[in-house]
Protein backbone atom coordinates (compact mmCIF):
# COMPACT_ATOMS: atom_id res chain seq x y z
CA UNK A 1 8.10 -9.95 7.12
CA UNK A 2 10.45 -9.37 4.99
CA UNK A 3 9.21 -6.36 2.85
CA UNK A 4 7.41 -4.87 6.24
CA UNK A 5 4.16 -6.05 5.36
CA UNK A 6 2.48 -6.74 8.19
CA UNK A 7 -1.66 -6.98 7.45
CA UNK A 8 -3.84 -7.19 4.30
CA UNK A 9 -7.41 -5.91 4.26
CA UNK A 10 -9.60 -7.78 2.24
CA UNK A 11 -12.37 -6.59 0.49
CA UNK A 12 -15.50 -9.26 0.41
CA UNK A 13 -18.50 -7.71 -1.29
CA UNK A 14 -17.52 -8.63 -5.84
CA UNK A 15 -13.76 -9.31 -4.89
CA UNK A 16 -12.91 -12.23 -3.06
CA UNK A 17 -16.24 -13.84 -2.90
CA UNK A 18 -18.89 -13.18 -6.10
CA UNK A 19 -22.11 -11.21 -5.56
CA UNK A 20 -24.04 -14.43 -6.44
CA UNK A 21 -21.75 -16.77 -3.84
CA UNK A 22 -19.90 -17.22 -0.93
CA UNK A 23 -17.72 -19.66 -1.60
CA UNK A 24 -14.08 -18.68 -2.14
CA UNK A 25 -12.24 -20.98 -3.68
CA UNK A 26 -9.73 -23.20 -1.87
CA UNK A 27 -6.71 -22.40 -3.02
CA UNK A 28 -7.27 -18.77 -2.11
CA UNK A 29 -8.16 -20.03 1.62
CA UNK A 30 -5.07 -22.27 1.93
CA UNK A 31 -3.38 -19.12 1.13
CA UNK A 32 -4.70 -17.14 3.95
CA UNK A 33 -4.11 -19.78 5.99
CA UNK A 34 -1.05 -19.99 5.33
CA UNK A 35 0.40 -15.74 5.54
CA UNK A 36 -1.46 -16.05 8.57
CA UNK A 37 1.02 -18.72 9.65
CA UNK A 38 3.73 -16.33 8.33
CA UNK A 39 2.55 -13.44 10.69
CA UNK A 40 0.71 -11.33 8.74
CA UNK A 41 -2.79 -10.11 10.29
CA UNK A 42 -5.98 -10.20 8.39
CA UNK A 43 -9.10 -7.70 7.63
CA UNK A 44 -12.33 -7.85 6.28
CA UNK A 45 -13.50 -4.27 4.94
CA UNK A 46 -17.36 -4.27 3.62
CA UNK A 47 -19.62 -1.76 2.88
CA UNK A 48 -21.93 -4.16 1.09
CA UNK A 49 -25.48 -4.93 2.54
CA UNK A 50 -24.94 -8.90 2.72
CA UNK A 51 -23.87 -8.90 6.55
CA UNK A 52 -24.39 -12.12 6.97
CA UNK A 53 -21.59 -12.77 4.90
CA UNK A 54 -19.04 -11.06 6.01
CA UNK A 55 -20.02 -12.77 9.78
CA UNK A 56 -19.91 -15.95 8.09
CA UNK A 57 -15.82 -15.25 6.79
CA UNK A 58 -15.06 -13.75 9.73
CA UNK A 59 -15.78 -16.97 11.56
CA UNK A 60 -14.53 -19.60 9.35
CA UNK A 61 -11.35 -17.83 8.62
CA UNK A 62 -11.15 -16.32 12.15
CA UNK A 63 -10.55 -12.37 10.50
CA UNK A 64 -12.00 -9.36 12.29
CA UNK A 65 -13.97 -7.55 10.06
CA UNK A 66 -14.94 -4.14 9.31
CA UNK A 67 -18.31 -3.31 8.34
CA UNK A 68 -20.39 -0.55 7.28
CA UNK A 69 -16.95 1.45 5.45
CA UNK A 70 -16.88 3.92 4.10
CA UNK A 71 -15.31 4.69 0.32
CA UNK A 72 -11.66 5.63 1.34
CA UNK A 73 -10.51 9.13 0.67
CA UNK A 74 -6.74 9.96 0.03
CA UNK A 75 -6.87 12.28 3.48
CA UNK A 76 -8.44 9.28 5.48
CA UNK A 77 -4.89 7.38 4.79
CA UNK A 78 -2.41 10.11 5.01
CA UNK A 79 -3.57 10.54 9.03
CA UNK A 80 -2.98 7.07 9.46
C-alpha cells in the first residue's frame, strides 16, 4: 500500500452496522471488498453483547473478529 497501511479494524456494535440492524449498506461492503482486493487485511473489534452479530459479519465478509475488547488505553498501543 502505498501510505503503509496495511489492516483496518472495524468497529461493529453503533458504527458500521446500527444498534437496531445488521444490515450495512452496500456500498460500504463493495468497499471492503474491494481494499481487500488491494491487500489490506480486515478486523472486527466488539465489545458489544450482540455476538451473534459479529459471527454473522465475520462470515459473510470472511473478517476475523475480535470479541469481548476491551476499551483501548493509550499504553495498550504504545507496546504494540
Amino acid at each position: 500500500m502505498q501510505l503503509g497501511i496495511r489492516g483496518v479494524i472495524l468497529d461493529l456494535d453503533n458504527t458500521i452496522v446500527s444498534e437496531d440492524d445488521i444490515y450495512l449498506c452496500p456500498q460500504a461492503e463493495n468497499c471492503i471488498k474491494q481494499a481487500k482486493l488491494a491487500g489490506l487485511s480486515f478486523f472486527i473489534l466488539s465489545n458489544g453483547k450482540r455476538h451473534y452479530l459479529v459471527r454473522y459479519w465475520s462470515k459473510r465478509a470472511n473478517i476475523r473478529t475480535i470479541t469481548h475488547a476491551k476499551k483501548h488505553f493509550r499504553d495498550l498501543f504504545a507496546k504494540q
